[in-house]
Protein backbone atom coordinates (compact mmCIF):
# COMPACT_ATOMS: atom_id res chain seq x y z
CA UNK A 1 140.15 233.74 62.06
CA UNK A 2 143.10 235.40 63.69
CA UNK A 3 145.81 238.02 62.39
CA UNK A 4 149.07 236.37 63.85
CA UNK A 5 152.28 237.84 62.62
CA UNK A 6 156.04 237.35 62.80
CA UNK A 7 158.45 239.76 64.69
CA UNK A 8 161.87 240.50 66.91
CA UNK A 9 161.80 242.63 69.00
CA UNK A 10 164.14 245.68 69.32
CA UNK A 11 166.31 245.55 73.09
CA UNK A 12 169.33 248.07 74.17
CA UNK A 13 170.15 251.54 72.45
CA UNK A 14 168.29 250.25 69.12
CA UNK A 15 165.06 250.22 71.71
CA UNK A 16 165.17 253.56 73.24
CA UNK A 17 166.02 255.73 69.90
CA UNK A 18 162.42 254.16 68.94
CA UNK A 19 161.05 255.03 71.37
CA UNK A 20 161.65 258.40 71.25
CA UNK A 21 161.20 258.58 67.71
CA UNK A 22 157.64 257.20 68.60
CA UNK A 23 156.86 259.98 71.05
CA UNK A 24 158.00 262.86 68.06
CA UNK A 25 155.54 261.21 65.98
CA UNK A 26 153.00 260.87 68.38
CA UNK A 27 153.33 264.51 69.25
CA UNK A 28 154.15 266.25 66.54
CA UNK A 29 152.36 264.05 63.55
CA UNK A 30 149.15 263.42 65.86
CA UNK A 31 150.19 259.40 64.87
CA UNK A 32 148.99 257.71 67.45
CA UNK A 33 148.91 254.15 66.34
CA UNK A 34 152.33 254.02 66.32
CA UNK A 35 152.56 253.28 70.38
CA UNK A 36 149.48 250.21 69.62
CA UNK A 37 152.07 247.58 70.55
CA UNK A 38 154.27 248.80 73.27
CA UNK A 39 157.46 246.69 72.37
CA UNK A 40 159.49 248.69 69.08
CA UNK A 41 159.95 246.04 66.45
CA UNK A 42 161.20 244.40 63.02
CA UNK A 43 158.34 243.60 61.79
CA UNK A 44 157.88 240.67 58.99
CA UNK A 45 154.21 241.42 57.90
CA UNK A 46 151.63 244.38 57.01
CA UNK A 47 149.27 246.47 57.99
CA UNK A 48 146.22 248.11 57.38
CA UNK A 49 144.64 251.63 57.30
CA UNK A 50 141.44 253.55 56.96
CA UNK A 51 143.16 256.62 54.89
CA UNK A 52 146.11 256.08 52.65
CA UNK A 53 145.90 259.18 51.35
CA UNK A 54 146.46 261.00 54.64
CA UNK A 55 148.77 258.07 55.72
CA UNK A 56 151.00 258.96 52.24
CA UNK A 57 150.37 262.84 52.97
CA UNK A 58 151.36 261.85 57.95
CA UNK A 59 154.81 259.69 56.57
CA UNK A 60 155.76 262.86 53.57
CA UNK A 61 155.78 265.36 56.15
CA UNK A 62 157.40 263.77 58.57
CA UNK A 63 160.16 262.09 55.81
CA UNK A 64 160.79 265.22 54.66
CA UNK A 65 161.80 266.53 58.17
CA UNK A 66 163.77 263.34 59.40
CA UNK A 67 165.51 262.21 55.82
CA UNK A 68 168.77 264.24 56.40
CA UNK A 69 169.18 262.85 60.31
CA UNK A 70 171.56 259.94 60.53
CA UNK A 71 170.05 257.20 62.89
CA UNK A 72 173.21 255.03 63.28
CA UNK A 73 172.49 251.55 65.38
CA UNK A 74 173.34 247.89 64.89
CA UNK A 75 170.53 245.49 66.73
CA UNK A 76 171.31 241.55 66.65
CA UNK A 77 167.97 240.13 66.05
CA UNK A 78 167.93 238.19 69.65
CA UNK A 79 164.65 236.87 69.20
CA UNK A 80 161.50 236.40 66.62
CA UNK A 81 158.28 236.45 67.78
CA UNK A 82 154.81 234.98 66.95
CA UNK A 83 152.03 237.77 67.93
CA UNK A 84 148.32 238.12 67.67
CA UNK A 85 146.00 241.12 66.72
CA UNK A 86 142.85 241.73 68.61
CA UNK A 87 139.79 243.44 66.65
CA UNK A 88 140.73 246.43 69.53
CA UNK A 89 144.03 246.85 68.43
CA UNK A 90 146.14 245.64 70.80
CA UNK A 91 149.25 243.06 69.99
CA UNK A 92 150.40 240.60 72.25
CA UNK A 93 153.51 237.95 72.35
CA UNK A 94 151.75 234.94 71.87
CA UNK A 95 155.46 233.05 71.94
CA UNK A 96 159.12 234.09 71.98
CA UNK A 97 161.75 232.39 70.35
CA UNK A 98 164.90 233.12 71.39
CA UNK A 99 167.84 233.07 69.09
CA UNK A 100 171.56 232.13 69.76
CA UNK A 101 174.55 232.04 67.41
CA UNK A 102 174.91 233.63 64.13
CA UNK A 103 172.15 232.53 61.38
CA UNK A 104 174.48 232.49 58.09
């Protein structure tokens, strides 16, 4: 059995501000499982974890000091993604689809 999921990936501005976002919680929250796939995403599908209780205490913390910053960005979805999990952790594109027009 593999864990596939479904994706876009994040390009331009939209890209970088996640990036750094990613390093603040890597840093400062001590998250690092955020950085296990190294493209920033919209992710359609879930995860797991060993500790929801310290997950729901890592993400209260940290809401609490980002809730009143104002991350303005508008990202066209450009793409959507089919990716695989490995038992290590690691993600990779597995295929990229990539989208043109407007979807109404």
């Amino acid at each position: 059995m593999e864990t596939i999921g479904v994706l876009s990936i994040l390009e331009g501005k939209p890209y970088k501000v996640v990036k750094k976002l990613w390093k603040i919680f890597e840093e400062k929250y001590n998250s690092v499982g955020v950085q296990v796939f190294s493209h920033p995403n919209i992710t359609f599908q879930a995860g797991e974890t060993e500790n929801l209780k310290q997950l729901k205490k890592n993400f209260e913390i940290a809401w609490n000091e980002l809730r009143n910053k104002k991350f303005r960005f508008k990202q066209r979805l450009h793409n959507l993604c089919i990716v695989k999990w490995y038992p290590s952790g690691k993600i990779k594109i597995v295929k990229k689809f990539n989208l043109k027009g407007v979807i109404p």
